[in-house]
N, C-alpha and C. Protein backbone atom coordinates (compact mmCIF):
# COMPACT_ATOMS: atom_id res chain seq x y z
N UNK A 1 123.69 67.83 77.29
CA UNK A 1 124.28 66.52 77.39
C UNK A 1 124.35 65.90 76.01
N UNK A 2 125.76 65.65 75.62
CA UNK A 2 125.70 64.55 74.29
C UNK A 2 127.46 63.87 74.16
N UNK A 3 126.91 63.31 73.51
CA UNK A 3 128.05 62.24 73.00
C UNK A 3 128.07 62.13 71.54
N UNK A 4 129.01 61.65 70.89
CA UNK A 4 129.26 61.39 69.75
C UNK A 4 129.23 60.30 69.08
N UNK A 5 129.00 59.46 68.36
CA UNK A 5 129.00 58.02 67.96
C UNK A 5 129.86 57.76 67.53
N UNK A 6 131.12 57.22 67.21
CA UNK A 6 131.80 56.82 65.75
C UNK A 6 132.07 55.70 66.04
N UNK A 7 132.42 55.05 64.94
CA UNK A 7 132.74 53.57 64.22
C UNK A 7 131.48 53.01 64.87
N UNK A 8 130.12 53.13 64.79
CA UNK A 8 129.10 52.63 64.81
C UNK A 8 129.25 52.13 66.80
N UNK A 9 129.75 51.54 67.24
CA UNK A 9 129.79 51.17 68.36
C UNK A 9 130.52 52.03 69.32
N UNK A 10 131.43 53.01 68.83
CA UNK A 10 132.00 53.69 70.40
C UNK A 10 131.16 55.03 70.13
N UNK A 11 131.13 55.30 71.76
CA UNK A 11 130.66 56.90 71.94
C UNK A 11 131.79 57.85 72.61
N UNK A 12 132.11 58.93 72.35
CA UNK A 12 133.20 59.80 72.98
C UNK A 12 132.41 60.62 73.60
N UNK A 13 133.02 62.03 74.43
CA UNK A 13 132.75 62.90 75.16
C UNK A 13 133.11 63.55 75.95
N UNK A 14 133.63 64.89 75.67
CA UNK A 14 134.33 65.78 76.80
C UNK A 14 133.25 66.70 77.67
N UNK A 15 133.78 67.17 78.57
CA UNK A 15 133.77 68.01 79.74
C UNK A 15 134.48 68.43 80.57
N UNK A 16 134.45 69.65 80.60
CA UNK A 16 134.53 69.91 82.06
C UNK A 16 134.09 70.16 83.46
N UNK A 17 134.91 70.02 84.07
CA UNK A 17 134.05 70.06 85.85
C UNK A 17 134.54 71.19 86.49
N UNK A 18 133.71 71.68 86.84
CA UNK A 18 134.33 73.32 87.62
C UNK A 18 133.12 74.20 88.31
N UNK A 19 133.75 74.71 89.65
CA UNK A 19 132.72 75.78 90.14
C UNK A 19 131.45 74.72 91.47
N UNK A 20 132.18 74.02 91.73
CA UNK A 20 131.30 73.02 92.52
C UNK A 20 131.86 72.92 93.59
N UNK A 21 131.60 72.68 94.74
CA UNK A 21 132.35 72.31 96.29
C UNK A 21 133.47 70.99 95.68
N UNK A 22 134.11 71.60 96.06
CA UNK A 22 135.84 70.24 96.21
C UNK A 22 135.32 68.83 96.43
N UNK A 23 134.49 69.16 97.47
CA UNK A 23 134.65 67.82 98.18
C UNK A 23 133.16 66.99 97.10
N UNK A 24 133.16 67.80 96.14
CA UNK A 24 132.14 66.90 95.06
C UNK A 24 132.74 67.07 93.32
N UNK A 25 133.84 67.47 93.75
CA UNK A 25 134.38 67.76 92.33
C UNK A 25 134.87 66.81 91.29
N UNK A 26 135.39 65.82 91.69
CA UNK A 26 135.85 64.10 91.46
C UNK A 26 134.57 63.67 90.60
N UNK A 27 133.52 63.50 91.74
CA UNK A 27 131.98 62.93 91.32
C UNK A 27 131.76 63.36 90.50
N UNK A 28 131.40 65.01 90.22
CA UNK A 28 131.19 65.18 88.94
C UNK A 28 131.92 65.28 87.89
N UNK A 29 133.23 65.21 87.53
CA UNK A 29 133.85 65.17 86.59
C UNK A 29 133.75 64.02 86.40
N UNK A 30 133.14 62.65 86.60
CA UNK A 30 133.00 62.04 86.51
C UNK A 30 131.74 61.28 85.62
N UNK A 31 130.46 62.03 86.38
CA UNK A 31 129.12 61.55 86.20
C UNK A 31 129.01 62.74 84.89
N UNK A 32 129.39 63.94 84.65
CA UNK A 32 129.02 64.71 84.04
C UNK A 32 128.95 64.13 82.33
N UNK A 33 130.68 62.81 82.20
CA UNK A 33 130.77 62.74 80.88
C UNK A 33 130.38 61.11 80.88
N UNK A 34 130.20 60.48 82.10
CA UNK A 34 129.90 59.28 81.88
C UNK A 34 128.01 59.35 81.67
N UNK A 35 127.25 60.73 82.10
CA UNK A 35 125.76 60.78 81.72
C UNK A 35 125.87 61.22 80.24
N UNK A 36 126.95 61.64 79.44
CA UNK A 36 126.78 61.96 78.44
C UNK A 36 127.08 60.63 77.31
N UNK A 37 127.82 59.59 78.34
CA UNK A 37 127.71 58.64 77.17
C UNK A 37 126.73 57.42 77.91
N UNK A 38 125.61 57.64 78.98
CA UNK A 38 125.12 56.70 78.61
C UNK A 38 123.56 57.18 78.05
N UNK A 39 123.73 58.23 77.81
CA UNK A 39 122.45 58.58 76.95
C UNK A 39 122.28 58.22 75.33
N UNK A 40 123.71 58.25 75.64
CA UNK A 40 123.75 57.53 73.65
C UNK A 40 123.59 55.82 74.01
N UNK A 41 123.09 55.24 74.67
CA UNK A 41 122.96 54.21 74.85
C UNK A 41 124.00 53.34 74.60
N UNK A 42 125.13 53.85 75.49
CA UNK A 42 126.34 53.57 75.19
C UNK A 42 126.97 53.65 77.28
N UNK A 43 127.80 52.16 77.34
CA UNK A 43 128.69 51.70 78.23
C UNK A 43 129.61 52.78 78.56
N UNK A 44 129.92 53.24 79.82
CA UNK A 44 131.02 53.82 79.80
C UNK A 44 132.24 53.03 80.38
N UNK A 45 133.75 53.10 79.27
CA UNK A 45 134.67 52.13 79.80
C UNK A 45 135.89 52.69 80.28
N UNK A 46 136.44 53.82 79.54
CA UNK A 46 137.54 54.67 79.91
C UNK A 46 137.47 55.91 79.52
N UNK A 47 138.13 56.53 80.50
CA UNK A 47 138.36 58.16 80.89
C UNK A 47 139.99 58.83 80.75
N UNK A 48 140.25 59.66 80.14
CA UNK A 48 140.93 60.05 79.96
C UNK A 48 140.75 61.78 81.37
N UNK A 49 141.94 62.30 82.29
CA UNK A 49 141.14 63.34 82.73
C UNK A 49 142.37 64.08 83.18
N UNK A 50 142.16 65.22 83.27
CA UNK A 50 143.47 66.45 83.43
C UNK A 50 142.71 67.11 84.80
N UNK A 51 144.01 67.56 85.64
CA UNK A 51 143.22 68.06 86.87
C UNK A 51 143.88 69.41 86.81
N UNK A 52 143.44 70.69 86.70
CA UNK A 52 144.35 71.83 86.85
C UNK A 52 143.65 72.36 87.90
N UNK A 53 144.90 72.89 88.70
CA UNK A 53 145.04 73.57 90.15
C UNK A 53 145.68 75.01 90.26
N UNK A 54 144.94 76.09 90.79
CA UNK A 54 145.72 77.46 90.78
C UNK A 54 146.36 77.12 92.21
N UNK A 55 147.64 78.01 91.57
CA UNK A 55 148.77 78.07 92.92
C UNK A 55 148.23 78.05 93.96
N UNK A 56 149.00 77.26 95.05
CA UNK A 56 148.43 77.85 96.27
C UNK A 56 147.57 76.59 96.58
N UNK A 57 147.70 75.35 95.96
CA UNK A 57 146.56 74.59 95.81
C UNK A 57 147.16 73.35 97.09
N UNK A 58 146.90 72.42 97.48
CA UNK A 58 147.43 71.89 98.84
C UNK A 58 147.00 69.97 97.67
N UNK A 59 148.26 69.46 98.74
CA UNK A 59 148.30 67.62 97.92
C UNK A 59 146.83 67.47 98.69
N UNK A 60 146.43 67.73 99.50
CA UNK A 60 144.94 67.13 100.33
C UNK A 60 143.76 67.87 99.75
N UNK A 61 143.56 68.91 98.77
CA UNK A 61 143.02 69.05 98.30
C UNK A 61 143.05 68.48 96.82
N UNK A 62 144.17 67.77 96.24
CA UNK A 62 144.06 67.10 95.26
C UNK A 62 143.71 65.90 95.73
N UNK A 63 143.93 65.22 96.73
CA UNK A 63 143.70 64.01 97.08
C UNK A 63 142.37 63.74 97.41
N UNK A 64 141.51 64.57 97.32
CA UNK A 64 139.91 64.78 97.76
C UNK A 64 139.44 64.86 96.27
N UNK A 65 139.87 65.54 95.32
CA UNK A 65 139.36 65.71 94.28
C UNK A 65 139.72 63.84 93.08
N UNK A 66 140.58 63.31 93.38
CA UNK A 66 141.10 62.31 92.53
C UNK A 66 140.42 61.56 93.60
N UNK A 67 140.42 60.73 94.71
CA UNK A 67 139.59 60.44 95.40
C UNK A 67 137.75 60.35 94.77
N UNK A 68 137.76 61.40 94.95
CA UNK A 68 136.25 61.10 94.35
C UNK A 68 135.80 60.69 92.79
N UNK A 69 136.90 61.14 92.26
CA UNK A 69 136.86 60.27 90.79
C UNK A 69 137.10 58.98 90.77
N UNK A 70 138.59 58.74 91.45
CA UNK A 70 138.45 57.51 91.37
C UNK A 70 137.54 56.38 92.41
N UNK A 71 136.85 57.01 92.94
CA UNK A 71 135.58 56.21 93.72
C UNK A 71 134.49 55.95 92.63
N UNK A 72 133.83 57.06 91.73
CA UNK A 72 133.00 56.25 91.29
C UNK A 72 133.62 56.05 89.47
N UNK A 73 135.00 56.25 89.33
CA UNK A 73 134.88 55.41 88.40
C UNK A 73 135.30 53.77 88.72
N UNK A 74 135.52 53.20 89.94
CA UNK A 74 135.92 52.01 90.45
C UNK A 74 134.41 51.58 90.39
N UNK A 75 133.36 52.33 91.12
CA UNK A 75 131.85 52.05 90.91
C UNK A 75 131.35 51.62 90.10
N UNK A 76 131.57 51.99 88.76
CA UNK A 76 131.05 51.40 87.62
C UNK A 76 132.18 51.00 86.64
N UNK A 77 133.39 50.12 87.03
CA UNK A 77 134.24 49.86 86.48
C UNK A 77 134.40 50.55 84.83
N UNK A 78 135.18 51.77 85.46
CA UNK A 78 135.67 52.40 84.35
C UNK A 78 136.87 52.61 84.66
N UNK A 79 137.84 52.43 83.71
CA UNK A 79 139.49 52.59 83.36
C UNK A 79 139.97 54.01 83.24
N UNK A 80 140.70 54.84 84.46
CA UNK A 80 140.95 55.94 83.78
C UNK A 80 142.43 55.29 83.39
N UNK A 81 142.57 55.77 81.81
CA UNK A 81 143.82 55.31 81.06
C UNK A 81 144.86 56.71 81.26
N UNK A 82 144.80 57.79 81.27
CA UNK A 82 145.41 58.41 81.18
C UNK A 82 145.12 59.70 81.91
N UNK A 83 146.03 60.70 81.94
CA UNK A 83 145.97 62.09 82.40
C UNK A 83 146.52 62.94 82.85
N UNK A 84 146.77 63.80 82.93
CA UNK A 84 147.85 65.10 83.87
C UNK A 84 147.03 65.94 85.06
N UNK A 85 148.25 66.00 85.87
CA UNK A 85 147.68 67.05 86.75
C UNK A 85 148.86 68.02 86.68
N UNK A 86 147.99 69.37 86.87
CA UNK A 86 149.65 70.57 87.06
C UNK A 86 149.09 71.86 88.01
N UNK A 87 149.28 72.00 88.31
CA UNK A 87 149.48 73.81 89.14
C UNK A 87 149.72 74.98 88.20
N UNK A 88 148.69 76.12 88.08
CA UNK A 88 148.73 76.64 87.29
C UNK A 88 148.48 78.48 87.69
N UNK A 89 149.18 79.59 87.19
CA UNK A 89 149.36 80.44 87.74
C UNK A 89 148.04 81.35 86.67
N UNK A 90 147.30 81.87 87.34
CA UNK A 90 146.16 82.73 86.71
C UNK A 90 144.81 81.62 86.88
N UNK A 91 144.75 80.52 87.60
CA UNK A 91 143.89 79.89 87.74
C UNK A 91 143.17 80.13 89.14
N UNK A 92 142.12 80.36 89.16
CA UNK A 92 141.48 80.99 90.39
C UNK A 92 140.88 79.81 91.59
N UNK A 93 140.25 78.62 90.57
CA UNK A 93 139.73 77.22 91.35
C UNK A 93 140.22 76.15 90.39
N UNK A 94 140.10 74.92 90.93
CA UNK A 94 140.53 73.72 90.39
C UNK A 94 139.14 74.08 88.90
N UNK A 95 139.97 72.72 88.10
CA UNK A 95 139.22 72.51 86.62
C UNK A 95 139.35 70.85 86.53
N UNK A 96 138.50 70.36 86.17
CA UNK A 96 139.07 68.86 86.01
C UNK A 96 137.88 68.67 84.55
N UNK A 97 139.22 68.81 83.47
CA UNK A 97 138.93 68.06 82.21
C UNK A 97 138.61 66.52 82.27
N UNK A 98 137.72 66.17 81.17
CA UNK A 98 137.23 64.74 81.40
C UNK A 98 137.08 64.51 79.84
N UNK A 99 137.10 63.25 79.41
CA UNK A 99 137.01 62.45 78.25
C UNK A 99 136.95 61.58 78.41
N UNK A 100 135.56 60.86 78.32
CA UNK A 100 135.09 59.76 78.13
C UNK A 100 134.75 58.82 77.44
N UNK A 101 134.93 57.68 77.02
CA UNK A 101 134.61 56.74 75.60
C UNK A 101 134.20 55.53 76.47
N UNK A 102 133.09 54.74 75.44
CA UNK A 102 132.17 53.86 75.88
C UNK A 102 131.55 53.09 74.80
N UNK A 103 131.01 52.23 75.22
CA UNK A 103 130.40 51.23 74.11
C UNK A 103 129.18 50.76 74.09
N UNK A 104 128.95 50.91 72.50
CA UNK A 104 127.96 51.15 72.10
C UNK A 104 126.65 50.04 72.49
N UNK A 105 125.35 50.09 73.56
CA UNK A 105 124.62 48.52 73.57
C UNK A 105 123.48 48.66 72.80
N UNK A 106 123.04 50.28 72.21
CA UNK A 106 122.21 50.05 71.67
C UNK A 106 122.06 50.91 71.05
N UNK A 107 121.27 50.90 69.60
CA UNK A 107 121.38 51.98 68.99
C UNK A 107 120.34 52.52 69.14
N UNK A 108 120.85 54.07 69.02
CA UNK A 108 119.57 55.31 69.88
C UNK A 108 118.62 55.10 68.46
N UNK A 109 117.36 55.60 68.57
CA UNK A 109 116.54 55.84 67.77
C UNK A 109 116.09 57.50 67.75
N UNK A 110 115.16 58.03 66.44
CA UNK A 110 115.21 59.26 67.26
C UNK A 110 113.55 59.46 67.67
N UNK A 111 113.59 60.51 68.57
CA UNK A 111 112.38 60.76 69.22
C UNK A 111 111.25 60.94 68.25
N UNK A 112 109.95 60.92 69.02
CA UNK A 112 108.63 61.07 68.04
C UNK A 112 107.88 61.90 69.17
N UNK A 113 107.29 62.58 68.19
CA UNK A 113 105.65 63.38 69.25
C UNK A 113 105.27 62.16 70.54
N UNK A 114 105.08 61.16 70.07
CA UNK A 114 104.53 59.78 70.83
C UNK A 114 105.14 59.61 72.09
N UNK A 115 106.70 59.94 71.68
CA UNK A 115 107.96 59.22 72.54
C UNK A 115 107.36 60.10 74.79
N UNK A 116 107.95 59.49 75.45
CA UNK A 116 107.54 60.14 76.36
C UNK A 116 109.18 60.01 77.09
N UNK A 117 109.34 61.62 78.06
CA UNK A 117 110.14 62.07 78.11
C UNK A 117 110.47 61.82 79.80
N UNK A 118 111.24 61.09 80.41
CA UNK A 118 110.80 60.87 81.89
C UNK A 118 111.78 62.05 82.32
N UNK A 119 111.50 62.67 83.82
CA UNK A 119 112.87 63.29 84.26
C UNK A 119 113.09 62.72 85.61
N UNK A 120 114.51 62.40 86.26
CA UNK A 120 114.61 61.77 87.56
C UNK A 120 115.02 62.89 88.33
N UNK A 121 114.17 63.05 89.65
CA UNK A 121 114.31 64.06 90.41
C UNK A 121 114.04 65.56 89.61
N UNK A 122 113.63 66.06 90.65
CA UNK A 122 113.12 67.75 90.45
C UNK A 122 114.05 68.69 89.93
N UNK A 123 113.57 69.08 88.29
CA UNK A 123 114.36 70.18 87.74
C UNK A 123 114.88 70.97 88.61
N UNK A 124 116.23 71.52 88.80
CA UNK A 124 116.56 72.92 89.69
C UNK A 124 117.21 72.43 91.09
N UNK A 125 116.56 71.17 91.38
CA UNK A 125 117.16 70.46 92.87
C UNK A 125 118.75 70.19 93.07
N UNK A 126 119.47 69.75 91.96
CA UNK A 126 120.71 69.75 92.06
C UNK A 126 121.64 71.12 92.31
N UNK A 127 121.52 72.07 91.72
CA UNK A 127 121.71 73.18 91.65
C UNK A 127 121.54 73.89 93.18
N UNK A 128 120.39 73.50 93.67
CA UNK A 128 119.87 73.61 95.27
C UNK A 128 120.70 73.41 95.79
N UNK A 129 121.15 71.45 95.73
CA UNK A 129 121.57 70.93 96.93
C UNK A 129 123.26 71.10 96.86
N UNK A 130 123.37 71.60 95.26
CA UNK A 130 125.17 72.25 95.08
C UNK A 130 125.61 73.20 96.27
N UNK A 131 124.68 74.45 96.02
CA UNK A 131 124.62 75.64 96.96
C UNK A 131 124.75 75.48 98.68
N UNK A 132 123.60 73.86 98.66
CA UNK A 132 123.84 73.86 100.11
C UNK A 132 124.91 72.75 100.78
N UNK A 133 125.77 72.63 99.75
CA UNK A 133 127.16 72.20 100.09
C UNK A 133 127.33 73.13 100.97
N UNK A 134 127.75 74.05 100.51
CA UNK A 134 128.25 75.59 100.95
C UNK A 134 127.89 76.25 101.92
N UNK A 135 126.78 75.70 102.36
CA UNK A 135 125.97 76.05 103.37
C UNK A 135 125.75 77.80 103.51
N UNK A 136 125.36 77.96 101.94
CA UNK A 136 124.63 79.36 101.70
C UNK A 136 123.29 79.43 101.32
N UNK A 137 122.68 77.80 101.16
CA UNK A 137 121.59 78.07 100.56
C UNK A 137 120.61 76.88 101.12
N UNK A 138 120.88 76.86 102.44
CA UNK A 138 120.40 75.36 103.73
C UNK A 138 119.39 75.44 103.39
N UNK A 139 118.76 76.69 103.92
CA UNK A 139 117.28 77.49 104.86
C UNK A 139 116.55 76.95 103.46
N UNK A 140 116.90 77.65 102.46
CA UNK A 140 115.94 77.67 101.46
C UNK A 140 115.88 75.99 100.80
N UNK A 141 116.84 74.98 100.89
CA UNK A 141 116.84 73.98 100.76
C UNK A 141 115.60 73.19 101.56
N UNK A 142 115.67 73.70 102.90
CA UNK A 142 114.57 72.97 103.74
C UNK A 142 113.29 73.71 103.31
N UNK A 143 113.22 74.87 103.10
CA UNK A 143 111.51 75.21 102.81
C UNK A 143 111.44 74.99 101.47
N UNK A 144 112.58 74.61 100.44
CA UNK A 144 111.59 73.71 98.95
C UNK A 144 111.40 72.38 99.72
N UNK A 145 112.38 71.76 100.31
CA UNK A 145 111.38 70.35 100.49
C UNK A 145 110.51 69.97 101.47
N UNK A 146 110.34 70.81 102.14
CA UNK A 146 109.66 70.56 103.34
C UNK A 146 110.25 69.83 104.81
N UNK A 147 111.41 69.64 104.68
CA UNK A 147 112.01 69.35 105.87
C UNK A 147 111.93 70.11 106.54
């Protein structure tokens, strides 16, 4: 995860989103570059984002994927300013390019031995609960958490 700083106050940041259940693909092309700029302690305000689709691809499956972007960038009022979508031949699953820029509230400092490092939620759990989109990887979902 990173971002870039320039002109002292904006942060930039690309990604891509790919290889995830559809029906979460929006979200993360979303959260993927807006966590990369708020770690620079930086606002996220507008998105720039390209959606590529291999043939064969259906409007209701784009409409699920833009859908979920534009849900949570309405969430945290962010502007997507721009972008393309196209259909593309040698493309096997959707791709959704992302570029993000944001503003700057504080300036990062850098870490020390001292500094303490929090993490939210259990290393490896996302990755889990990706799989059990798919419902290939339930069983083992319920015996890590104990459900």
């Amino acid at each position: 995860m990173d971002a870039n700083i320039i002109h002292n106050d904006v942060a930039i940041t690309h990604n891509l989103a790919l290889d995830v259940p559809l029906q979460t693909l929006g979200f993360f092309a979303f959260h993927y570059v807006a966590s990369n700029i708020a770690i620079r302690f930086a606002r996220p305000k507008f998105m720039v984002t390209e959606l590529y689709l291999p043939l064969g691809s259906t409007e209701e499956e784009l409409k699920t994927i833009a859908k979920g972007l534009g849900d949570e960038a309405r969430k945290y009022s962010v502007k997507i300013v721009a972008g393309h979508t196209g259909v593309y031949k040698g493309l096997s699953i959707p791709i959704v390019s992302s570029t993000c820029i944001g503003k700057v509230v504080r300036t990062p400092r850098k870490l020390s031995k001292k500094d303490v490092i929090l993490i939210a939620g259990e290393v490896g759990k996302e990755a889990i609960w990706l799989k059990s989109l798919e419902e290939k990887l339930v069983r083992l979902l319920q015996m890590w958490t104990g459900d």
